[in-house]
C-alpha atoms as a PDB file:
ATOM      1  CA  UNK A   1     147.522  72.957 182.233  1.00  0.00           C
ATOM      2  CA  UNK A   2     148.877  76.305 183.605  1.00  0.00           C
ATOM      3  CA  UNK A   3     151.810  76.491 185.919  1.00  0.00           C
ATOM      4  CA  UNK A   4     152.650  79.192 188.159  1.00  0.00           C
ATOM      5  CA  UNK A   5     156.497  79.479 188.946  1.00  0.00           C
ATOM      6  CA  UNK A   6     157.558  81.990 191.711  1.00  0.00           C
ATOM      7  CA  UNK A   7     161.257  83.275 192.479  1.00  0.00           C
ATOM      8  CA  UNK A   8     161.874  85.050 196.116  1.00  0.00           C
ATOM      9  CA  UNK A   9     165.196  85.824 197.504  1.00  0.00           C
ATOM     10  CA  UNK A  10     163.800  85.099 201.233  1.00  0.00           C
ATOM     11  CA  UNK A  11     166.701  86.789 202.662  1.00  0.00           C
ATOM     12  CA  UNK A  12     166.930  83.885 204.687  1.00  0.00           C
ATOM     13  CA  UNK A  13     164.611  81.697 204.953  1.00  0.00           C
ATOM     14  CA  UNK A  14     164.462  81.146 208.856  1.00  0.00           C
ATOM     15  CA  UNK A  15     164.148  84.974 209.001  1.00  0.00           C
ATOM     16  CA  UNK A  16     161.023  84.550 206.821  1.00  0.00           C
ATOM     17  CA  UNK A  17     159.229  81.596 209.285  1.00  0.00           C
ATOM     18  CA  UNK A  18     159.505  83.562 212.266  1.00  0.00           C
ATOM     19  CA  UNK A  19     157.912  86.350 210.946  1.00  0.00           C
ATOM     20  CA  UNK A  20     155.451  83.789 209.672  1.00  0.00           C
ATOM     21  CA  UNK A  21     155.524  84.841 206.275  1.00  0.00           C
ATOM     22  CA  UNK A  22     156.364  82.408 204.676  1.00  0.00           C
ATOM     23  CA  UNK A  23     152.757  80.373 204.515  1.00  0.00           C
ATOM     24  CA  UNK A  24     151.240  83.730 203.841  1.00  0.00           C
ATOM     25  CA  UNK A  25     152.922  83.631 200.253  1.00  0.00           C
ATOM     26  CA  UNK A  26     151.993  80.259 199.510  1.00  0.00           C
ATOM     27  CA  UNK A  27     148.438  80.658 200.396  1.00  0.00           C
ATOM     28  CA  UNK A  28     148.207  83.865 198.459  1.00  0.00           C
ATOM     29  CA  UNK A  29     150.328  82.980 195.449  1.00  0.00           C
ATOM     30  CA  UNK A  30     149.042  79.089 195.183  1.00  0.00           C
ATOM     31  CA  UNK A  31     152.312  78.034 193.117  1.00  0.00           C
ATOM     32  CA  UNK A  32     153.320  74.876 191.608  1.00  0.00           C
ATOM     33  CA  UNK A  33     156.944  75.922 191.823  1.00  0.00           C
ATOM     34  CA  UNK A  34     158.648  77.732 194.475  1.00  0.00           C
ATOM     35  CA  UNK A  35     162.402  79.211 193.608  1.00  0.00           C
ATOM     36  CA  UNK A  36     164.116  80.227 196.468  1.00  0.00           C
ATOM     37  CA  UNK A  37     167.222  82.105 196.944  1.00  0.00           C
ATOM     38  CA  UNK A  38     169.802  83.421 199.746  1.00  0.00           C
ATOM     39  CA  UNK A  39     168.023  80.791 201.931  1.00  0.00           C
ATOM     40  CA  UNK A  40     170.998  80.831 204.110  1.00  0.00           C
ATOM     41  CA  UNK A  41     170.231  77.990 205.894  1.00  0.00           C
ATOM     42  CA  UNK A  42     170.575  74.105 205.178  1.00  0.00           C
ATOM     43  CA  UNK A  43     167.465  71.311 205.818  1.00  0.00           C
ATOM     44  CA  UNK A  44     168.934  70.031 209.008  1.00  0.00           C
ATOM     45  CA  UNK A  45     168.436  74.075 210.161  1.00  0.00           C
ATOM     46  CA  UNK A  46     164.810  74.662 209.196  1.00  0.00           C
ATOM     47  CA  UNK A  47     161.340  72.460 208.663  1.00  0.00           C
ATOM     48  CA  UNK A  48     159.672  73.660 205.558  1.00  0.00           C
ATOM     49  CA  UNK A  49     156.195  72.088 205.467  1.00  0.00           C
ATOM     50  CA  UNK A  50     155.078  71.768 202.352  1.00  0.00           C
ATOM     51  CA  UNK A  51     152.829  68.766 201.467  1.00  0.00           C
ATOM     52  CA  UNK A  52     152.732  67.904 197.446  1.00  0.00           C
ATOM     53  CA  UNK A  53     156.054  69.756 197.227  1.00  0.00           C
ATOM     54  CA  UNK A  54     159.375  67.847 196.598  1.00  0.00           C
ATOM     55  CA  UNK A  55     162.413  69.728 198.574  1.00  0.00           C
ATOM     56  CA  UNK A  56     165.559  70.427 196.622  1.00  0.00           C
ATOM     57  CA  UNK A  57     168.065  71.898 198.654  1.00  0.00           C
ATOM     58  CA  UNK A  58     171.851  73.527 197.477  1.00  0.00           C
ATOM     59  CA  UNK A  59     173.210  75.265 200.857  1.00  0.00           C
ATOM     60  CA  UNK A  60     176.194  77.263 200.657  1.00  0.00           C
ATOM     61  CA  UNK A  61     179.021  75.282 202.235  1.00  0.00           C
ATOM     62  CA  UNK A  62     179.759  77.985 204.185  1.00  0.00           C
ATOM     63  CA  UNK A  63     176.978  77.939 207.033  1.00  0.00           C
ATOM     64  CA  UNK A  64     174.402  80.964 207.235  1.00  0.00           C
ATOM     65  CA  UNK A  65     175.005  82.084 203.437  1.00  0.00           C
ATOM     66  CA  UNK A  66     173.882  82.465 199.957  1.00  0.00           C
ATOM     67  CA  UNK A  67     171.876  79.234 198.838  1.00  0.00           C
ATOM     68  CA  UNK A  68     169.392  78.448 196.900  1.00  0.00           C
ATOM     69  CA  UNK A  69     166.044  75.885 196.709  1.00  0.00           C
ATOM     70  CA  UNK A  70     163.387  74.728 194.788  1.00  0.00           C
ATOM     71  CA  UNK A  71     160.128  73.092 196.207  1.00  0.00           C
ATOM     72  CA  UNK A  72     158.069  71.494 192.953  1.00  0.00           C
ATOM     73  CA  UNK A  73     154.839  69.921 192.736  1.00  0.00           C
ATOM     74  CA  UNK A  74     155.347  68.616 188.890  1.00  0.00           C
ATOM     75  CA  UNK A  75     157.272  65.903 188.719  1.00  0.00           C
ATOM     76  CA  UNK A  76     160.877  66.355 188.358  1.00  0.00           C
ATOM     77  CA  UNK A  77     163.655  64.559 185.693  1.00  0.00           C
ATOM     78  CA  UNK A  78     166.267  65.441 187.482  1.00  0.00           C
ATOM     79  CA  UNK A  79     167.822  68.127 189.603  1.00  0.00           C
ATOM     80  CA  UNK A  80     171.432  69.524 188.963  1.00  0.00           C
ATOM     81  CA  UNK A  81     173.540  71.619 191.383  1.00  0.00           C
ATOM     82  CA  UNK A  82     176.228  73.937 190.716  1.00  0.00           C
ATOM     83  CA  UNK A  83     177.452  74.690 187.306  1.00  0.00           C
ATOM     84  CA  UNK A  84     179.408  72.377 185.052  1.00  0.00           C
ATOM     85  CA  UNK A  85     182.867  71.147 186.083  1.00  0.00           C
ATOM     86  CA  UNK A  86     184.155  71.906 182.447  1.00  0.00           C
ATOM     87  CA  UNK A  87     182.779  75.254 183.065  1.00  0.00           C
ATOM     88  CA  UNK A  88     183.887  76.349 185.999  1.00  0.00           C
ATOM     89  CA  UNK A  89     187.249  75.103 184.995  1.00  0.00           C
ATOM     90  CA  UNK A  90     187.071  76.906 181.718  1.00  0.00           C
ATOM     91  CA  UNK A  91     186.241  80.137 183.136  1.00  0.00           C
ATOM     92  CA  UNK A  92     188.378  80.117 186.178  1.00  0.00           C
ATOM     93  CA  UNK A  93     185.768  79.980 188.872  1.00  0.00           C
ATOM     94  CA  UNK A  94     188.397  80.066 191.463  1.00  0.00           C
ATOM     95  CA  UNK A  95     188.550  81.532 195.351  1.00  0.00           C
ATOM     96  CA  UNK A  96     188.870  84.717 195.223  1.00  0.00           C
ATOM     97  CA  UNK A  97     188.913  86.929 198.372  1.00  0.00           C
ATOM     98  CA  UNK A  98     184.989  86.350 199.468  1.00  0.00           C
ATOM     99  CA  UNK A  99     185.227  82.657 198.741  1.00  0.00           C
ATOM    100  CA  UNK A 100     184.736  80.412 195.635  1.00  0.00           C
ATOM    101  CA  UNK A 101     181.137  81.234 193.463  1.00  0.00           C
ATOM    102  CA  UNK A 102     180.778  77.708 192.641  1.00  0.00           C
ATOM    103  CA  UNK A 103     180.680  76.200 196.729  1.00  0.00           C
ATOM    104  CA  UNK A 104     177.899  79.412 197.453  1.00  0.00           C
ATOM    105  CA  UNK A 105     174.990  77.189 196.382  1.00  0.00           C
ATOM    106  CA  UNK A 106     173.988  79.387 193.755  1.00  0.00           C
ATOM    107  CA  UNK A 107     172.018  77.593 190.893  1.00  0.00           C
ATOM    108  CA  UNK A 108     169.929  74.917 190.421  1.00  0.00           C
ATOM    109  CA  UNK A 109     168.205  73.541 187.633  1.00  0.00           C
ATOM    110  CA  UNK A 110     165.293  71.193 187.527  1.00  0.00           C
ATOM    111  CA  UNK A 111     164.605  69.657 184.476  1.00  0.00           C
ATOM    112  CA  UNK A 112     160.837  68.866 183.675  1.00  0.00           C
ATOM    113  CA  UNK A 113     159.249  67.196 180.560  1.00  0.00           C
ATOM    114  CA  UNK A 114     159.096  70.119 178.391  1.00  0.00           C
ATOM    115  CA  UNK A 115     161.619  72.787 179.887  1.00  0.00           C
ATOM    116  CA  UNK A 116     164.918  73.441 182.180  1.00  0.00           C
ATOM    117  CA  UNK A 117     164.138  75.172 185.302  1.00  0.00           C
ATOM    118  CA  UNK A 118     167.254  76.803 186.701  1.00  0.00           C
ATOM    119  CA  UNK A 119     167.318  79.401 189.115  1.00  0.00           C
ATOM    120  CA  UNK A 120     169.872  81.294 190.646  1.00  0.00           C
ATOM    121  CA  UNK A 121     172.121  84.006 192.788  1.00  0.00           C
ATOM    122  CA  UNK A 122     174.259  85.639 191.046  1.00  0.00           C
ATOM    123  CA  UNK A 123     177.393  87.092 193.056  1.00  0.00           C
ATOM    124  CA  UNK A 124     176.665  90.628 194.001  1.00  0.00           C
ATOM    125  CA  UNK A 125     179.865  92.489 193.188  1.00  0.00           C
ATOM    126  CA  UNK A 126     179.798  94.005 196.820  1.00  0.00           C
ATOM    127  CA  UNK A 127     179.623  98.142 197.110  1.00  0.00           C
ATOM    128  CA  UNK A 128     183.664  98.886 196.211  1.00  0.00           C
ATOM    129  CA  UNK A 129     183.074  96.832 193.541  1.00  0.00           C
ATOM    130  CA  UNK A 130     185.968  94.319 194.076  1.00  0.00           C
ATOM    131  CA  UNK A 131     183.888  91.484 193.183  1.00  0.00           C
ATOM    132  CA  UNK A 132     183.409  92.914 189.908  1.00  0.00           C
ATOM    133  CA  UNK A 133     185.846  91.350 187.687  1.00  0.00           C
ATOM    134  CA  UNK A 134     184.980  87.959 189.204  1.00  0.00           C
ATOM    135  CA  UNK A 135     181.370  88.157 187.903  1.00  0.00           C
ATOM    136  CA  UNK A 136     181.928  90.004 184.932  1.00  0.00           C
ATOM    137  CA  UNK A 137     185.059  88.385 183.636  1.00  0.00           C
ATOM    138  CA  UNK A 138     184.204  84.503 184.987  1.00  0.00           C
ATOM    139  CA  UNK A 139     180.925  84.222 186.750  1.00  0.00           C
ATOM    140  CA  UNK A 140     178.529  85.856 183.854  1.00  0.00           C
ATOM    141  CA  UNK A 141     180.233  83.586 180.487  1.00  0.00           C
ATOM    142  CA  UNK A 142     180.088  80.730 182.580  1.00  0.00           C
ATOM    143  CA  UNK A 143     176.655  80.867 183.623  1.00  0.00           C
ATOM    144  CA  UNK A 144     175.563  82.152 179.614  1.00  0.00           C
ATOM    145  CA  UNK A 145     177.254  79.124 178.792  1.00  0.00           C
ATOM    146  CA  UNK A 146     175.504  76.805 180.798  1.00  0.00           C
ATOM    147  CA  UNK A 147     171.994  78.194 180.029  1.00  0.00           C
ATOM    148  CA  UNK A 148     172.693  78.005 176.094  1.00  0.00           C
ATOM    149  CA  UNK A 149     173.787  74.553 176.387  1.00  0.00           C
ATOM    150  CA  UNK A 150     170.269  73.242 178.457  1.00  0.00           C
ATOM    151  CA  UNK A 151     168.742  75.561 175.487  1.00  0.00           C
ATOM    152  CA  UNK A 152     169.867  73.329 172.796  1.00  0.00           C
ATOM    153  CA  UNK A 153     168.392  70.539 174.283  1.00  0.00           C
ATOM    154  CA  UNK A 154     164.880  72.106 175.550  1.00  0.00           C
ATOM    155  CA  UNK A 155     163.447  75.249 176.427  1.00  0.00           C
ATOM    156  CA  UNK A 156     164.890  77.274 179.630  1.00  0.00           C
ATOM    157  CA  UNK A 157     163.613  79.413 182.425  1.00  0.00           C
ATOM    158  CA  UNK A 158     165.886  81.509 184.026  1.00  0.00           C
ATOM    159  CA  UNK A 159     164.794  82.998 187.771  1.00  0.00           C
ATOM    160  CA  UNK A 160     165.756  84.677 190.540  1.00  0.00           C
ATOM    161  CA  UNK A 161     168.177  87.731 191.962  1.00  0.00           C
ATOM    162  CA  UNK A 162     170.673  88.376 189.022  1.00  0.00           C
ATOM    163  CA  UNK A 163     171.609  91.433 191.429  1.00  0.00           C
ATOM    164  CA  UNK A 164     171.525  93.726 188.397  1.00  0.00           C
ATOM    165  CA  UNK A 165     168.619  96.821 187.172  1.00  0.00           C
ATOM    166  CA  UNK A 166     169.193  96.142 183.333  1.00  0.00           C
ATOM    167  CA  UNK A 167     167.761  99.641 182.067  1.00  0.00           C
ATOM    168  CA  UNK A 168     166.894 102.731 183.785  1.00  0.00           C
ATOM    169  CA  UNK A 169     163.194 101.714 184.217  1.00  0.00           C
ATOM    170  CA  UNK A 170     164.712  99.034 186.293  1.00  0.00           C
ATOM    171  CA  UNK A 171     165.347 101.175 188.884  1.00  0.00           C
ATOM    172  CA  UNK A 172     164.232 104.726 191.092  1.00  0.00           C
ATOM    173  CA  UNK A 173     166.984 106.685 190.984  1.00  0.00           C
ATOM    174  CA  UNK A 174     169.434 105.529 187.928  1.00  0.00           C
ATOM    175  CA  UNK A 175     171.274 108.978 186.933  1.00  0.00           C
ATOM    176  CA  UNK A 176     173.118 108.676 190.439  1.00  0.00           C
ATOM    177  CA  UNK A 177     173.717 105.105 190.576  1.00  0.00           C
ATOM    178  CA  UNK A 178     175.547 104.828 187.298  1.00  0.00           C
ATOM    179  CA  UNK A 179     178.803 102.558 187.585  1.00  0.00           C
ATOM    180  CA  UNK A 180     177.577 101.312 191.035  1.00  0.00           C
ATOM    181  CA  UNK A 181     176.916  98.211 192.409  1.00  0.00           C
ATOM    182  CA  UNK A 182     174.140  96.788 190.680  1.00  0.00           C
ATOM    183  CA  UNK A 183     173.759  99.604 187.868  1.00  0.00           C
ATOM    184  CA  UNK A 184     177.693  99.166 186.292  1.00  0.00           C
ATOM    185  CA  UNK A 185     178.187  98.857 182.244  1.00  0.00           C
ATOM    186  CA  UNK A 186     179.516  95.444 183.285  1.00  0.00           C
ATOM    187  CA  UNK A 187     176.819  94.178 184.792  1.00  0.00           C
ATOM    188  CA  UNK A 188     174.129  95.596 182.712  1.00  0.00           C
ATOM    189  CA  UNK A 189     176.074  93.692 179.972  1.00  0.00           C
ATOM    190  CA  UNK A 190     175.890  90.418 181.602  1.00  0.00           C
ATOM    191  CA  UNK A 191     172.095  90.201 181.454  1.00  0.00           C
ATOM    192  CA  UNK A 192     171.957  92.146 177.755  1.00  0.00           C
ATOM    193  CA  UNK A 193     174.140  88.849 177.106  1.00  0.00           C
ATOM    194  CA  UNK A 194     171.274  86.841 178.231  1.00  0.00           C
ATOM    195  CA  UNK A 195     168.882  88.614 175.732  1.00  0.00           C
ATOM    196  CA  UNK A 196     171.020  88.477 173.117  1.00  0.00           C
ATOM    197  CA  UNK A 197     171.474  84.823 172.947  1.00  0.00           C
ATOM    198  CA  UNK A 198     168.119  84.852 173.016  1.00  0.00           C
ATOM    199  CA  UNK A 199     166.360  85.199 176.289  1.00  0.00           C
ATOM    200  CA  UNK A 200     163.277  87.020 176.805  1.00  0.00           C
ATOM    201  CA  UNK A 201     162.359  89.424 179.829  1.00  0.00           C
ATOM    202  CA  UNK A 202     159.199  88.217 180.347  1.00  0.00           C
ATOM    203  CA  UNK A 203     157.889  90.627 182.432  1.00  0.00           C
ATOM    204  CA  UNK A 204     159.056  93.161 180.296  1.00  0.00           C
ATOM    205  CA  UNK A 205     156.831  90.801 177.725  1.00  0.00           C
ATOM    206  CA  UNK A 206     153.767  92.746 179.862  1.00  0.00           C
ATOM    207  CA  UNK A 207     154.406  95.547 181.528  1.00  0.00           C
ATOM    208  CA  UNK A 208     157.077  98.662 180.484  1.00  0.00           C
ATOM    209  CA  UNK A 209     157.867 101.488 182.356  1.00  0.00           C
ATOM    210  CA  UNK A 210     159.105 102.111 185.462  1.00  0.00           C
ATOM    211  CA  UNK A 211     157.370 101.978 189.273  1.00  0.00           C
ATOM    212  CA  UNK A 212     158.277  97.515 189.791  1.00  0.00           C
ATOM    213  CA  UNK A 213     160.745  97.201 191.542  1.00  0.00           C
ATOM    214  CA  UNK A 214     161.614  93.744 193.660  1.00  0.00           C
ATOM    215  CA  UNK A 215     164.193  94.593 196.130  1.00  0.00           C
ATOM    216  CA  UNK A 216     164.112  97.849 198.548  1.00  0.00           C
ATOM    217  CA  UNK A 217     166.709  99.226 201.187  1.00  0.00           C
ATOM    218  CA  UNK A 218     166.247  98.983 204.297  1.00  0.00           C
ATOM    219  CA  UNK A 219     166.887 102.688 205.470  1.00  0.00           C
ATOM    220  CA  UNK A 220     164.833 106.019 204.918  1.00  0.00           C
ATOM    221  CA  UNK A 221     161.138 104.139 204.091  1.00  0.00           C
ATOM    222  CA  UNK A 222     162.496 102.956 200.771  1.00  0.00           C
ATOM    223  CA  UNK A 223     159.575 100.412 200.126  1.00  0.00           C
ATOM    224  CA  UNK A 224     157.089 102.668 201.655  1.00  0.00           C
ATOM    225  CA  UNK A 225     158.345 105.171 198.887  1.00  0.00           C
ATOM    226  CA  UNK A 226     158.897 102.294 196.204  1.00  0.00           C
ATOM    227  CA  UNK A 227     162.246 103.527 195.862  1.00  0.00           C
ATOM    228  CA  UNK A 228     163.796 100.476 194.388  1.00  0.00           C
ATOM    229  CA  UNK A 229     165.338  98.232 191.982  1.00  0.00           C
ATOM    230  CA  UNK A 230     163.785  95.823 190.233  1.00  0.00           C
ATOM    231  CA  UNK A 231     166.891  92.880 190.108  1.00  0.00           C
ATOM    232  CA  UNK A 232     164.989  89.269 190.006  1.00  0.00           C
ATOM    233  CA  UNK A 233     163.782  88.468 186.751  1.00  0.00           C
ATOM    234  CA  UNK A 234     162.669  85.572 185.314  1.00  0.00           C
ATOM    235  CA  UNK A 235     163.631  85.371 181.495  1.00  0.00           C
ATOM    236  CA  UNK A 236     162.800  82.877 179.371  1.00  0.00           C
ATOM    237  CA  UNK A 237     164.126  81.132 176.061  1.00  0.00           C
ATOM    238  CA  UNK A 238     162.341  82.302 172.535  1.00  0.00           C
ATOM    239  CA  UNK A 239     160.813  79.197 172.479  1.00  0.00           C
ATOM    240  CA  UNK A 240     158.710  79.315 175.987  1.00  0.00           C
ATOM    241  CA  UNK A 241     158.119  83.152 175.507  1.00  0.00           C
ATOM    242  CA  UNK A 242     154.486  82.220 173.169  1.00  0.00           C
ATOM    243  CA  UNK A 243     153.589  79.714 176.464  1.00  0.00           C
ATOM    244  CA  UNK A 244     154.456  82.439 179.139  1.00  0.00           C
ATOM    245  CA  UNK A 245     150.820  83.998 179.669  1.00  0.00           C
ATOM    246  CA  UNK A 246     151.396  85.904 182.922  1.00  0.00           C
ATOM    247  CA  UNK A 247     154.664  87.774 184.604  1.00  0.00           C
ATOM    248  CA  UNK A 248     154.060  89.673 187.886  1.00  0.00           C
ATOM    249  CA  UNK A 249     155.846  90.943 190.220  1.00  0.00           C
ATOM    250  CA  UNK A 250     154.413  90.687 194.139  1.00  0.00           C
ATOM    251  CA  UNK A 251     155.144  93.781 196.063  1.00  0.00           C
ATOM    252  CA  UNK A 252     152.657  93.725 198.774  1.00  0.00           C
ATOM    253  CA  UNK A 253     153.798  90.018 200.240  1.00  0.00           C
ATOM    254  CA  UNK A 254     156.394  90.524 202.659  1.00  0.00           C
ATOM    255  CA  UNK A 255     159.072  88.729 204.953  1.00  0.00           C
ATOM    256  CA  UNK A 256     162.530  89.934 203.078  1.00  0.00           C
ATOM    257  CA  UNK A 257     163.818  93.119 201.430  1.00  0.00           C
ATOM    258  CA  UNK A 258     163.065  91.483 197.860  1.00  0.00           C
ATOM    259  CA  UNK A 259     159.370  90.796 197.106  1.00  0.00           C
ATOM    260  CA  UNK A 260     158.592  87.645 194.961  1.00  0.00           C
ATOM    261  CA  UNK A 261     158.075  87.235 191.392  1.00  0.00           C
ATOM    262  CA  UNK A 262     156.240  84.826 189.259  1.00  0.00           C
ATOM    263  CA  UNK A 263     155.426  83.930 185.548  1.00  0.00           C
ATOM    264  CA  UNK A 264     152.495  81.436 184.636  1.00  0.00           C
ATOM    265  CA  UNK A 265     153.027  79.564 181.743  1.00  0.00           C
ATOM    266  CA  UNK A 266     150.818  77.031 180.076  1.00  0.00           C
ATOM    267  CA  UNK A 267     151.748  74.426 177.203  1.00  0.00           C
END
């Protein structure tokens, strides 16, 4: 039976409801898995009706921040917060000046019968770059390391804002954003990681060139222009690649500066 998982980075997710926006991409997307990121909010802040969904939650604990959810219809094994202890004290996922990545709410998995679902924020390295060496040197091996582990055991699905254009179709204007935030060697070599231990871009699986983009500034008519980046993904392990039969990308539904993203995938 086919499953449709969607990623959004809501940009809050209270922001989203009161444009009332957020039903509209339910009703037009139909999923059976909602990913949610930089929900910046906690359940005691915000109602989400959803009947048939279960509501996992991982707030920041810092209030109004980062965050992540997932709302499932399938059944769920068991949900997961946070990376590993033993990883986080193996690569030094410490406080650093913005905080510590590891209290930000920034992955969860869920596991289901035949795959790992995790999805997750990765630490934008801010515009001077002085969250760089946290993500590149600490954030990106831990988080490789987690998602090879769950891959030994099952097949893995990897969504939401990595906060990264991999390669210059990834993104309008890449000759002038080289070594910036978001278009650096170092980040570009955290996701090439990814692939090379075996993750597949699936939407990459359908569609090449450039023109999809999922997140837009907010100055000079950027989305009008589609003058953007494409930086939430969902990548998948070799083995789940053959089931993966659809990977879109949803720039017309709006409510946050990203646009949502989705792969159907049927066993």
């Amino acid at each position: 039976m086919p499953l449709r998982l969607t990623s959004w980075n809501v940009n809050g997710i209270r922001a989203v409801q009161r444009k009332g926006l957020f039903d509209p991409f339910v009703d037009t997307l139909q999923p059976d898995v909602i990913c949610l990121q930089e929900i910046k909010a906690d359940p005691s802040q915000v109602e989400v009706e959803l009947p048939g969904f279960d509501q996992h939650w991982h707030p920041a604990a810092k209030k109004g921040y980062a965050g992540t959810a997932v709302f499932s219809k399938p059944a769920v094994l068991k949900v997961v917060t946070g990376l590993p202890t033993r990883l986080v004290n193996k690569h030094g996922l410490v406080d650093d000046a913005f905080g510590n990545t590891n209290e930000e709410g920034r992955v969860i998995t869920v596991e289901y019968e035949d795959f790992y679902l995790v999805t997750v924020y990765t630490p934008n390295v801010k515009s001077d770059l002085s969250r760089l060496a946290v993500r590149h040197e600490r954030w990106d091996p831990a988080f490789l390391a987690y998602v090879k582990s769950l891959n030994k055991k099952k097949p893995v699905a990897i969504c939401g804002d990595l906060n990264v254009a991999h390669q210059a179709d990834d993104l309008a204007n890449p000759k002038p954003n080289v070594g910036k935030a978001g278009f650096t060697d170092q980040e570009r070599a955290g996701i090439q990681a990814l692939l090379d231990a075996g993750f597949v871009d699936s939407f990459r699986m359908f569609t090449e060139g450039n023109g999809h983009y999922t997140w837009w500034s907010n100055f000079s008519g950027a989305r009008e222009r589609n003058v953007g980046w494409r930086i939430d993904y969902f990548l998948v392990s070799s083995d789940l690649a053959p089931h993966v039969t659809a990977a879109e990308i949803h720039a017309d539904l709006m409510g946050s500066d990203h646009c949502p993203v989705s792969i159907t995938i049927d066993f």
